[in-house]
C-alpha atoms as a PDB file:
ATOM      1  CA  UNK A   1     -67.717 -37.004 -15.130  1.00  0.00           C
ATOM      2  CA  UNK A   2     -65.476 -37.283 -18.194  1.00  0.00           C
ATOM      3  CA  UNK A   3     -62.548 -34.815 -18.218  1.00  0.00           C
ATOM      4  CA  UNK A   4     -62.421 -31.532 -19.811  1.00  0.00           C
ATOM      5  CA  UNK A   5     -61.157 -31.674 -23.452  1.00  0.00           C
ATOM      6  CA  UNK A   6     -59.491 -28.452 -25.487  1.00  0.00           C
ATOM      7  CA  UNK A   7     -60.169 -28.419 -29.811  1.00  0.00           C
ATOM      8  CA  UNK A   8     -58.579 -31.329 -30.999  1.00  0.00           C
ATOM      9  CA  UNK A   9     -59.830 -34.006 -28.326  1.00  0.00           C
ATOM     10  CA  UNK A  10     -56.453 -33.440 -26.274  1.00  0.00           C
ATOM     11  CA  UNK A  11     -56.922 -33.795 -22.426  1.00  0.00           C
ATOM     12  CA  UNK A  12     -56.352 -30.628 -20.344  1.00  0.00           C
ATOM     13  CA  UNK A  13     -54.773 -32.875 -17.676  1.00  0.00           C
ATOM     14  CA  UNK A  14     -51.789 -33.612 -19.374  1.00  0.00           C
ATOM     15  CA  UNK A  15     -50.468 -29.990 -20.005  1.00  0.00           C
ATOM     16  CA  UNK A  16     -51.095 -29.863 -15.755  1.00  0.00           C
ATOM     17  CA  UNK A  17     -49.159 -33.277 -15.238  1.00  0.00           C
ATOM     18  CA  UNK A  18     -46.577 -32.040 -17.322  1.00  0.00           C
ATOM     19  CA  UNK A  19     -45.943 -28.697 -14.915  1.00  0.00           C
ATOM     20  CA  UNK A  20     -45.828 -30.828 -11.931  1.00  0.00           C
ATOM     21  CA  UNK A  21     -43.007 -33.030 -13.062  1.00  0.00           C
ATOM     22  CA  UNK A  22     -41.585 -29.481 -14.502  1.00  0.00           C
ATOM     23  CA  UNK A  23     -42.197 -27.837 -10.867  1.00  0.00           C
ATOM     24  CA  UNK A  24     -40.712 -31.459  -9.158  1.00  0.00           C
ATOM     25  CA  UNK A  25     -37.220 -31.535 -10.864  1.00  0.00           C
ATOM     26  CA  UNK A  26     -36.827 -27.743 -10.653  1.00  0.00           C
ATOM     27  CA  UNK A  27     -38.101 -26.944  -7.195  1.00  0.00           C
ATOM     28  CA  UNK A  28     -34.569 -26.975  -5.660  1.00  0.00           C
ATOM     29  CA  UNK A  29     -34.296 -23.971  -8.371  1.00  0.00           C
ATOM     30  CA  UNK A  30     -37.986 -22.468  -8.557  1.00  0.00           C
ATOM     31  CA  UNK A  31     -38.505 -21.908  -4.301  1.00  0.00           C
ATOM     32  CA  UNK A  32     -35.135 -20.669  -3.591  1.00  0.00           C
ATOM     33  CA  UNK A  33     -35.553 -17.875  -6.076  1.00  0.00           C
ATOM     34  CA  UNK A  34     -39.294 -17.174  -4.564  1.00  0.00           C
ATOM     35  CA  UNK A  35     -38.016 -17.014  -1.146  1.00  0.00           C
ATOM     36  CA  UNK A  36     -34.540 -14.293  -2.388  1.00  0.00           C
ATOM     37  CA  UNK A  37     -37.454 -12.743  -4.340  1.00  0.00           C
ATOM     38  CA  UNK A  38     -39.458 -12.483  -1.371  1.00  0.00           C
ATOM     39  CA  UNK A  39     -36.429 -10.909   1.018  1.00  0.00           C
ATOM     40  CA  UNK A  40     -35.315  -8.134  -1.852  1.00  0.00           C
ATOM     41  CA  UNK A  41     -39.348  -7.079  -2.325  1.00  0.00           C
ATOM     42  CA  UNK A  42     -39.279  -6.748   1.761  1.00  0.00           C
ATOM     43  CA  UNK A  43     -35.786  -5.163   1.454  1.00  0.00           C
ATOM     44  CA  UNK A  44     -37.115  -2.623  -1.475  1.00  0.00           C
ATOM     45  CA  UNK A  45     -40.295  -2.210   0.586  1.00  0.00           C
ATOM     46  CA  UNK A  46     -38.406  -0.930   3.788  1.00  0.00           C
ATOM     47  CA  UNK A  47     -35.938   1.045   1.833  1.00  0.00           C
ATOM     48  CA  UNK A  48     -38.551   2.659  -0.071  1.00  0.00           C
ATOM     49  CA  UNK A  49     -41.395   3.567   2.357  1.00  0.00           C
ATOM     50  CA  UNK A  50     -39.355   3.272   5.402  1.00  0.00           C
ATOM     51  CA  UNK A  51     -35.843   4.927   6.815  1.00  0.00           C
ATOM     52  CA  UNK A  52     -34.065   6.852   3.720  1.00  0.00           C
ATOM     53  CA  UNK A  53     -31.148   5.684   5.342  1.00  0.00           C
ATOM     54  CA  UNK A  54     -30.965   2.337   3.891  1.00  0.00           C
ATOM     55  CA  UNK A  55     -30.620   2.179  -0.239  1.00  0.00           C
ATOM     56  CA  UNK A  56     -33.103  -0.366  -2.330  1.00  0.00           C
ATOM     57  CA  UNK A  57     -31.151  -3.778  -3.800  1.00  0.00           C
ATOM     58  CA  UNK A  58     -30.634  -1.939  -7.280  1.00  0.00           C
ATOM     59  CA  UNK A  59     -29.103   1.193  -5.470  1.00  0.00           C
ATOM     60  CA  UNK A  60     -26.434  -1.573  -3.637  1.00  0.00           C
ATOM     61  CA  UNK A  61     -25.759  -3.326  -6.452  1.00  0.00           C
ATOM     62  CA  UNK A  62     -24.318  -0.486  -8.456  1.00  0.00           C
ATOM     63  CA  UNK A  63     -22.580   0.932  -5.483  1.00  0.00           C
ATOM     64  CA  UNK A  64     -20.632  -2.235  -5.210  1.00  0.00           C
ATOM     65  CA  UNK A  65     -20.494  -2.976  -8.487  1.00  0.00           C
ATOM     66  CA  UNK A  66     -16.605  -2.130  -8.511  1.00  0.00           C
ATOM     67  CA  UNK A  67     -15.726  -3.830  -5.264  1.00  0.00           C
ATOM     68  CA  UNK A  68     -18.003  -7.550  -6.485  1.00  0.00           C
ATOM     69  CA  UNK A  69     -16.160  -7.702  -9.980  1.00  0.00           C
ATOM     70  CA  UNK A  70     -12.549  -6.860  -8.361  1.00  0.00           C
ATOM     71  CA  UNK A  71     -12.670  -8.300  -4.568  1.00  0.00           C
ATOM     72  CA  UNK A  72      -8.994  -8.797  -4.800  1.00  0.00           C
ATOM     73  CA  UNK A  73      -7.757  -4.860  -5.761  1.00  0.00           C
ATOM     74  CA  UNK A  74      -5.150  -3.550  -3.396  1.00  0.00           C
ATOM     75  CA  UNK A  75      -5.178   0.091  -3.731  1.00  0.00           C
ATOM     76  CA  UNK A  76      -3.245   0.819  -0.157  1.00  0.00           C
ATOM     77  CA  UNK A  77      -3.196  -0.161   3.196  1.00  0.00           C
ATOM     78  CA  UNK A  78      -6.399   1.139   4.091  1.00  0.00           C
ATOM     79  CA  UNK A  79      -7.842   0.117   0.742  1.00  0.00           C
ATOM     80  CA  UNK A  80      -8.390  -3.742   0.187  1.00  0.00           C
ATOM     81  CA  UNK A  81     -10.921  -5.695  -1.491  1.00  0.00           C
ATOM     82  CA  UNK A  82     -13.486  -7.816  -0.038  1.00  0.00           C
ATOM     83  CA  UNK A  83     -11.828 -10.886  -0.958  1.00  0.00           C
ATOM     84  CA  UNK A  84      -8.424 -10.456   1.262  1.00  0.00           C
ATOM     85  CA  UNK A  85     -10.942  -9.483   4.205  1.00  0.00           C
ATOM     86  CA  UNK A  86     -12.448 -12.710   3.949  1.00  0.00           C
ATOM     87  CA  UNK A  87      -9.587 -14.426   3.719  1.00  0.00           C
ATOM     88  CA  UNK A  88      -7.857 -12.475   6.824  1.00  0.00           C
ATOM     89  CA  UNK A  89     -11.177 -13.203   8.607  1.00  0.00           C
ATOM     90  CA  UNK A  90     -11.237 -17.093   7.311  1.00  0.00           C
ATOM     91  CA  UNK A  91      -7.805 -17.281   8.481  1.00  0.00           C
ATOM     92  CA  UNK A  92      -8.215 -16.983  12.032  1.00  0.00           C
ATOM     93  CA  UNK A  93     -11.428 -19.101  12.263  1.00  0.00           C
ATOM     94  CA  UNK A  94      -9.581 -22.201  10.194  1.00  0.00           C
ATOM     95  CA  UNK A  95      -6.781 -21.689  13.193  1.00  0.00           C
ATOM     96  CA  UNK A  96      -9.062 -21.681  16.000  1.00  0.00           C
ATOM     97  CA  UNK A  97     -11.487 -24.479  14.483  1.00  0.00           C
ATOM     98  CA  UNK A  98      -8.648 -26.347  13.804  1.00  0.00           C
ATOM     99  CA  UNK A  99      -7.093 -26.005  17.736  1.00  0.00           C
ATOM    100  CA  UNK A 100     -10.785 -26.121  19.256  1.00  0.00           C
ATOM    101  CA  UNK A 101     -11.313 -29.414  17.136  1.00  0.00           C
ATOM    102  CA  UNK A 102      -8.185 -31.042  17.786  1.00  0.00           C
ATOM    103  CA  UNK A 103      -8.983 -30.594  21.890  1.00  0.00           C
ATOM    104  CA  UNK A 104     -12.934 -31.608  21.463  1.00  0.00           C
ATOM    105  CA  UNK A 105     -13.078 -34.595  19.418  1.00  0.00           C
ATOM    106  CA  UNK A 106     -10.317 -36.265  22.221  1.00  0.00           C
ATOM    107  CA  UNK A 107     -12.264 -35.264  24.847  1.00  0.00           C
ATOM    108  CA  UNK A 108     -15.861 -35.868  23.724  1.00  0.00           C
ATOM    109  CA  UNK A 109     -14.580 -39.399  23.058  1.00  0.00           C
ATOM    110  CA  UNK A 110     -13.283 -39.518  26.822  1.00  0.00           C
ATOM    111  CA  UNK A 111     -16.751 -38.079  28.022  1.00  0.00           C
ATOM    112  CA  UNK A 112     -18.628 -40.259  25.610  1.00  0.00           C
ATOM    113  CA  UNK A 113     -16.640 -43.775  26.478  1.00  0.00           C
ATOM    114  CA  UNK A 114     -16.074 -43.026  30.777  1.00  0.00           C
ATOM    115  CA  UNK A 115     -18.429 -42.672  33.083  1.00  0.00           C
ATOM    116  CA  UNK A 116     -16.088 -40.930  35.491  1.00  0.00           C
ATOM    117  CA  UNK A 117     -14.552 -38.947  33.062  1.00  0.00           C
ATOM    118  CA  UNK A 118     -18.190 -38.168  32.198  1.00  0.00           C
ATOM    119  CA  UNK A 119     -18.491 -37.127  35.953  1.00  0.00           C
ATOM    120  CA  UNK A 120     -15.497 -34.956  36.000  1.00  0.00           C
ATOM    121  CA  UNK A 121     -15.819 -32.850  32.436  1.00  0.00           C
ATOM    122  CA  UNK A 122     -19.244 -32.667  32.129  1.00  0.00           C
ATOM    123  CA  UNK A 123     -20.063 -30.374  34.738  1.00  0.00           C
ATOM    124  CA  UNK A 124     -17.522 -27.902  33.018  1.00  0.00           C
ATOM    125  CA  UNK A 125     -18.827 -27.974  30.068  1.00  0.00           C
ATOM    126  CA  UNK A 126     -22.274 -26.896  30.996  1.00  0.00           C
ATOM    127  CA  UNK A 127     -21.294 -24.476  33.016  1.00  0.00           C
ATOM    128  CA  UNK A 128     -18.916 -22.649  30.269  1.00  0.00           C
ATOM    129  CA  UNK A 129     -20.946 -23.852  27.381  1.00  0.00           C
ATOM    130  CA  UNK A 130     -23.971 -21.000  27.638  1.00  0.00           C
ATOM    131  CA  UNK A 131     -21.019 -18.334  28.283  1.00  0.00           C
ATOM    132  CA  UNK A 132     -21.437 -15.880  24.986  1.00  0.00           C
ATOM    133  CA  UNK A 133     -17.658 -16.136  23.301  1.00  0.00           C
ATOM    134  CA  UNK A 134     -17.366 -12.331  23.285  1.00  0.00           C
ATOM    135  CA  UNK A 135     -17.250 -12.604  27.045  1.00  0.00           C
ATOM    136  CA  UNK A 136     -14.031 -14.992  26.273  1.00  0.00           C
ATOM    137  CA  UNK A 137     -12.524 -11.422  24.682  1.00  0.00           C
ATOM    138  CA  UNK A 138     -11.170  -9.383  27.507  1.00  0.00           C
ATOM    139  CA  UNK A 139      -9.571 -12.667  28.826  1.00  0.00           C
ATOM    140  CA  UNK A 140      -7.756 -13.185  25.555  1.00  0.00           C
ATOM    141  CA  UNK A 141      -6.593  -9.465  25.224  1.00  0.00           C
ATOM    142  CA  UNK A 142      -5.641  -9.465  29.086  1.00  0.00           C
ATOM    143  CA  UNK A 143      -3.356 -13.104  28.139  1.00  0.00           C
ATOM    144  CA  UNK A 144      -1.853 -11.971  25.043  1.00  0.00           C
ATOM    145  CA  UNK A 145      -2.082  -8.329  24.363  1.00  0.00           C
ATOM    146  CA  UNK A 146      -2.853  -8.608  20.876  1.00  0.00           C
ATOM    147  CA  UNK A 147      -5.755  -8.758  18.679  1.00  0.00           C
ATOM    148  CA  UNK A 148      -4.927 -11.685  16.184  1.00  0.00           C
ATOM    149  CA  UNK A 149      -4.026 -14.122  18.902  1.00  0.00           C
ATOM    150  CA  UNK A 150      -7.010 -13.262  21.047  1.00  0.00           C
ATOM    151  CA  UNK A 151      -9.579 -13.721  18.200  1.00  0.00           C
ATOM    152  CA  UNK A 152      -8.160 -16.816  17.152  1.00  0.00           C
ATOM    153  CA  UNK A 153      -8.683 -18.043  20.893  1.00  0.00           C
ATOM    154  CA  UNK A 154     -12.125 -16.717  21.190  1.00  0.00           C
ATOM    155  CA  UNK A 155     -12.983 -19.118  17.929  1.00  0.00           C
ATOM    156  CA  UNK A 156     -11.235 -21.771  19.832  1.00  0.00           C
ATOM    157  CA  UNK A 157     -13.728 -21.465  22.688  1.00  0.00           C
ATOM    158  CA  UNK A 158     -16.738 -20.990  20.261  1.00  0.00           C
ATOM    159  CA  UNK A 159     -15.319 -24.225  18.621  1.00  0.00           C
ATOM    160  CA  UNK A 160     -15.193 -26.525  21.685  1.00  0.00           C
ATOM    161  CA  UNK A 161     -18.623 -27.296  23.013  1.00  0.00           C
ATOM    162  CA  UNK A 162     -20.873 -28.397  20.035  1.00  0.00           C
ATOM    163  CA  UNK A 163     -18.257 -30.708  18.541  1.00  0.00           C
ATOM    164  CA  UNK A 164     -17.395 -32.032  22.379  1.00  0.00           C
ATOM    165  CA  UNK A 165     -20.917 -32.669  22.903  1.00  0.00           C
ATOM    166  CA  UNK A 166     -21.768 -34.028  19.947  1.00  0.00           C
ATOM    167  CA  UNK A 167     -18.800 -36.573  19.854  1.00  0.00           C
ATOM    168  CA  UNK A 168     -19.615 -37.844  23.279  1.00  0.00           C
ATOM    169  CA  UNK A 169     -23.442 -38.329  22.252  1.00  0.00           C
ATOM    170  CA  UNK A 170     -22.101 -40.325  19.711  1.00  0.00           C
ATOM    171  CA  UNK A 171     -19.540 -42.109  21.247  1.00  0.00           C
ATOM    172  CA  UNK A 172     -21.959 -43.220  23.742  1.00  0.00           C
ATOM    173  CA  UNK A 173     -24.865 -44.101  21.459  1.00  0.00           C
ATOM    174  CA  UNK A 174     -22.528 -46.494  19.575  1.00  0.00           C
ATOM    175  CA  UNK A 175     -25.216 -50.069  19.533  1.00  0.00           C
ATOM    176  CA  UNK A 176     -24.390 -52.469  22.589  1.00  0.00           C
ATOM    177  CA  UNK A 177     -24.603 -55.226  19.861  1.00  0.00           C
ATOM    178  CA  UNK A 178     -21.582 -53.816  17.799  1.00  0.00           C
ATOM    179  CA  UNK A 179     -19.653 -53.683  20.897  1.00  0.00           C
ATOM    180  CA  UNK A 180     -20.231 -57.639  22.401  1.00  0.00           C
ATOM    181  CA  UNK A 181     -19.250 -58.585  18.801  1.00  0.00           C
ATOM    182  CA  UNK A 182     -16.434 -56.735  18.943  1.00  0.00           C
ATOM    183  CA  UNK A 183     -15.750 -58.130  22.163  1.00  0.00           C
ATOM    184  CA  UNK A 184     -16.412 -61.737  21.172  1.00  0.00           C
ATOM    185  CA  UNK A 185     -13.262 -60.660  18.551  1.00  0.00           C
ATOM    186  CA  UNK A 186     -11.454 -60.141  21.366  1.00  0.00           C
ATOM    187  CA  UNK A 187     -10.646 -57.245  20.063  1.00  0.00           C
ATOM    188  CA  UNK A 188      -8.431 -54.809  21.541  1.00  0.00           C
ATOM    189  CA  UNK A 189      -9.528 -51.576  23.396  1.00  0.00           C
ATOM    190  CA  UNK A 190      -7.706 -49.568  20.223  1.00  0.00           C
ATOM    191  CA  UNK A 191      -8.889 -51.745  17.551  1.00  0.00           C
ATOM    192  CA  UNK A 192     -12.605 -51.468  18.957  1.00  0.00           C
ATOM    193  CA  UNK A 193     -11.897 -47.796  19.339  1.00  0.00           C
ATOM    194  CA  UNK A 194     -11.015 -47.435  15.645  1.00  0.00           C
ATOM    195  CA  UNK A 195     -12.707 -50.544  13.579  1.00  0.00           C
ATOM    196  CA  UNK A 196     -16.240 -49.907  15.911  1.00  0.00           C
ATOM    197  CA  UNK A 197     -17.178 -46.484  17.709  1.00  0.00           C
ATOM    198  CA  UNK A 198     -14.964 -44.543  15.534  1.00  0.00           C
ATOM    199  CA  UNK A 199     -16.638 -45.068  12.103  1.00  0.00           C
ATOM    200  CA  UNK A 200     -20.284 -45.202  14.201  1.00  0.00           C
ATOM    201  CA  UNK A 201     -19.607 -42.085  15.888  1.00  0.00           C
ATOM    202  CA  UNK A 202     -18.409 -40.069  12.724  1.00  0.00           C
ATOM    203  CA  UNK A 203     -21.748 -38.550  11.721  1.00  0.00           C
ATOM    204  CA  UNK A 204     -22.139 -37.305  15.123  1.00  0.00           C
ATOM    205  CA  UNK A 205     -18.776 -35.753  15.085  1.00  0.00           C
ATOM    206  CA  UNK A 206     -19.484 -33.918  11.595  1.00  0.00           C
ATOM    207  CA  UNK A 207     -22.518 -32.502  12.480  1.00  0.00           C
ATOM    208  CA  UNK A 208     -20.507 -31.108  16.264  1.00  0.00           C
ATOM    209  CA  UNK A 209     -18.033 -29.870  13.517  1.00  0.00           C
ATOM    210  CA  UNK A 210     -21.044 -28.258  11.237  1.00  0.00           C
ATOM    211  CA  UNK A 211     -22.287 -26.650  13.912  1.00  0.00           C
ATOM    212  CA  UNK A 212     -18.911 -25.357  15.482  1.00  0.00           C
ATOM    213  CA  UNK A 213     -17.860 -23.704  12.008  1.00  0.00           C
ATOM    214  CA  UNK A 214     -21.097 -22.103  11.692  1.00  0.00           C
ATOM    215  CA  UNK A 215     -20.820 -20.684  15.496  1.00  0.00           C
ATOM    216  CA  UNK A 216     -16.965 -19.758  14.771  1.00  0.00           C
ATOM    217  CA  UNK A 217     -17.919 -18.002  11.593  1.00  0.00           C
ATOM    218  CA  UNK A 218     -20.672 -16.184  12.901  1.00  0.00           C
ATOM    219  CA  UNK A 219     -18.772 -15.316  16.104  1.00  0.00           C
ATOM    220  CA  UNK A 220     -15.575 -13.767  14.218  1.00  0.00           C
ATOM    221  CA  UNK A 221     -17.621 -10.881  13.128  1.00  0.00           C
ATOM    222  CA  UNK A 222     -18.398  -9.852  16.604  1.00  0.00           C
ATOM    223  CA  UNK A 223     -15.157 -10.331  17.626  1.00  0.00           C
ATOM    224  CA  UNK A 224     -13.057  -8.628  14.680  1.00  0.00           C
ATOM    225  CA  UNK A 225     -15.558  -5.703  15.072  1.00  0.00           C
ATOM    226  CA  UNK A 226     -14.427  -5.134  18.959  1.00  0.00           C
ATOM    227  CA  UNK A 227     -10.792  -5.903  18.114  1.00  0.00           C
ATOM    228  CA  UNK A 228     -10.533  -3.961  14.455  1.00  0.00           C
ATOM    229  CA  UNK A 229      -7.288  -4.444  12.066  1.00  0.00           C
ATOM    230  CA  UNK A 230      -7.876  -6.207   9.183  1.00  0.00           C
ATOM    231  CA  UNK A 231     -10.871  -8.302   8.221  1.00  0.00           C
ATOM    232  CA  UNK A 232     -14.862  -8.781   7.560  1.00  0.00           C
ATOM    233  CA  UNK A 233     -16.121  -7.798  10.482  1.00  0.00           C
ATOM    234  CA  UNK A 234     -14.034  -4.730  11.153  1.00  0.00           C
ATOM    235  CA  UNK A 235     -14.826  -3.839   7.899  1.00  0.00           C
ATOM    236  CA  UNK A 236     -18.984  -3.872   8.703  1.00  0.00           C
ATOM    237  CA  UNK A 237     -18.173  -1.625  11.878  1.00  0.00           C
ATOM    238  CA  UNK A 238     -15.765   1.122   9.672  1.00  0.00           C
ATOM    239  CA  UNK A 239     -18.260   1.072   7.173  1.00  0.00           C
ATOM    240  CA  UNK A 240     -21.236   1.746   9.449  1.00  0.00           C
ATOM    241  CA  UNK A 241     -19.614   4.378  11.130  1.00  0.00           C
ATOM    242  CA  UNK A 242     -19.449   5.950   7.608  1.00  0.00           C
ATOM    243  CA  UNK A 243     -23.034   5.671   7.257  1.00  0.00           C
ATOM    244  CA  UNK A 244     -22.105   3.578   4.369  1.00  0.00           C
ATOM    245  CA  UNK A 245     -24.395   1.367   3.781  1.00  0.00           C
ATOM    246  CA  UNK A 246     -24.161   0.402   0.575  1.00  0.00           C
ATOM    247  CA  UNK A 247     -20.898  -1.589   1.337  1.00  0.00           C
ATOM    248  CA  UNK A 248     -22.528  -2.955   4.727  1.00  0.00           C
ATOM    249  CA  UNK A 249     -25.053  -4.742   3.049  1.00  0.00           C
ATOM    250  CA  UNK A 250     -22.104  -6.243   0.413  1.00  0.00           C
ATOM    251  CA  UNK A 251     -20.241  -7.803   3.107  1.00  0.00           C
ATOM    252  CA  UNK A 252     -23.419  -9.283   4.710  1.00  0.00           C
ATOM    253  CA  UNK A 253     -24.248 -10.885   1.846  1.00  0.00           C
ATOM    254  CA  UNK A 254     -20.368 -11.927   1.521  1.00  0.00           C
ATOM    255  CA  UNK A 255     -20.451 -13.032   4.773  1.00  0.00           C
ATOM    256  CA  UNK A 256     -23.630 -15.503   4.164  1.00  0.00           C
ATOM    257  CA  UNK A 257     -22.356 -16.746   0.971  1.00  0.00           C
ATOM    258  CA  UNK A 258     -18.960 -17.745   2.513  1.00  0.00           C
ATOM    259  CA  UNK A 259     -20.145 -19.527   5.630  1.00  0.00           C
ATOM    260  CA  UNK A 260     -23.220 -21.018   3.102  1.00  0.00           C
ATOM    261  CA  UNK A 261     -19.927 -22.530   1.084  1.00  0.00           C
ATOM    262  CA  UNK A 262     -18.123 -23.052   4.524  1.00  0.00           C
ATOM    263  CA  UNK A 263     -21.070 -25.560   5.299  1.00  0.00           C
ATOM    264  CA  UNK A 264     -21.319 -27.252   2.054  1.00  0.00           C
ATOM    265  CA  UNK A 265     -17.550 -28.483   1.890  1.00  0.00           C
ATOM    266  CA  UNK A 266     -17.571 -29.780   5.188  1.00  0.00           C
ATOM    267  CA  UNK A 267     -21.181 -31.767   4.737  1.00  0.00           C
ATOM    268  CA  UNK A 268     -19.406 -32.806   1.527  1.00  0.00           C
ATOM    269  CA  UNK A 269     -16.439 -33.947   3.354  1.00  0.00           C
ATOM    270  CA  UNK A 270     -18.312 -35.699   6.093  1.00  0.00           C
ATOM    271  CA  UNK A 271     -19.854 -37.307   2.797  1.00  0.00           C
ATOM    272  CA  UNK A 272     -16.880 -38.438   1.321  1.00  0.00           C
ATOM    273  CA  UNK A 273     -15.242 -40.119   4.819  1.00  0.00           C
ATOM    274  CA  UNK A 274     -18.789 -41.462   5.717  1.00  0.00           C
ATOM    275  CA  UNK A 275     -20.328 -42.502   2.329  1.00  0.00           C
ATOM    276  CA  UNK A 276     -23.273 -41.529   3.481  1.00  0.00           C
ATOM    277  CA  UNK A 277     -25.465 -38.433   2.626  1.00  0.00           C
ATOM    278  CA  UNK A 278     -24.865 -35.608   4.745  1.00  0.00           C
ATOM    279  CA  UNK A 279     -27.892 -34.428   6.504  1.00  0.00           C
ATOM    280  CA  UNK A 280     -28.831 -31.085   5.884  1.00  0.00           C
ATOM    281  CA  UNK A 281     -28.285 -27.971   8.475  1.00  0.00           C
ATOM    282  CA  UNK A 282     -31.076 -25.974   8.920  1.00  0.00           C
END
């Protein structure tokens, strides 16, 4: 059957070719904006036909219209914009990552590389890894009778497990192969330790760090909106108890965007130490 021709003899299957390749290079463009499209027609659905409580995306935008273009104002001490409460919140979950990572990658490598440390650790882990880190809370308050210092531990916690894990899995799943040449080297323990599992272990390690930043991020809301003072998530709590939606919904979407740019830096460090692509987080 010969193909379908429009006036002028041209073939109607290249104009359809031609949208394909369009719809291939753009797609990373073209299906993230159907899928936000989707979520703000659900979101104007709700709002509309559902609870009057909760205002339509246009109604939000306006509202925070002010607080988006200036998220650094300073108009008292009860008054801040947007962008210092991230950064008060970001604060205290760079501090405990930083602590909680500093502990786990040492002692997944111990897990990963000793069968009897294996025996004595592991145990511990699983038995305080399915804890939630809010329960970590009153512990922290009761040890150091402040908030700052007690939400900075609870992100330690949070930090701990996925990155310990994950560096022992990778310590241990380093090849036998690259380990007998090593040892036909006759290399030392510390020169296998750096020159061999070390660089093979690294993606492992990033995504146990991925994973613990996302968990710490996520967790500091909780935590900040139990403990108040200043930051993201006692801001969500304040402004709920306002009935202010409007600004609720700004610092969710603040909150997404920063730990969606939180994600990307470290997958493009892991990138730049590895030289390899970093594997997306779902």
């Amino acid at each position: 059957m010969k193909n379908p021709t429009i006036p002028g003899g041209a073939s109607a299957r290249p104009p359809a070719r031609f949208a394909g390749r369009w719809l291939t290079r753009y797609e990373a463009i073209v299906f993230p904006a159907i899928g936000f499209g989707g979520l703000l027609l659900l979101w104007w659905l709700v709002a509309t036909f559902g609870t009057k409580l909760l205002p339509t995306p246009w109604e939000a935008l306006v509202a925070n219209a002010d607080a988006i273009l200036t998220p650094f104002h300073r108009r008292g001490p009860g008054d801040l914009g947007i962008g210092w409460l991230l950064l008060s919140s970001l604060r205290r979950v760079f501090l405990g990552f930083l602590l909680g990572s500093i502990v786990a990658i040492p002692v997944g490598f111990l897990i990963g590389s000793s069968r009897q440390a294996m025996l004595a650790i592991n145990p511990i882990v699983q038995i305080l890894r399915p804890v939630s880190p809010v329960a970590w809370l009153p512990v922290a308050l009761a040890t150091f009778n402040l908030a700052n210092p007690s939400a900075i531990f609870v992100i330690f916690i949070t930090s701990l497990w996925p990155t310990i894990v994950n560096t022992a899995l990778g310590v241990s799943s380093v090849p036998q192969d690259y380990l007998e040449v090593a040892k036909m080297l006759e290399m030392s323990p510390w020169r296998r330790m750096t020159a061999v599992v070390w660089p093979a272990s690294l993606p492992y390690i990033f995504t146990g760090l991925r994973i613990s930043l996302g968990i710490a991020w996520l967790v500091i809301v909780a935590v900040e909106m139990l403990t108040g003072g200043v930051g993201i998530g006692f801001f969500v709590w304040d402004e709920w108890s306002r009935l202010n939606l409007n600004s609720v919904f700004l610092a969710i979407g603040a909150i997404g965007g920063t730990g969606l740019v939180l994600d990307w830096l470290l997958g493009q460090l892991q990138q730049t130490i590895t030289h390899r692509p970093a594997p997306k987080q779902l």
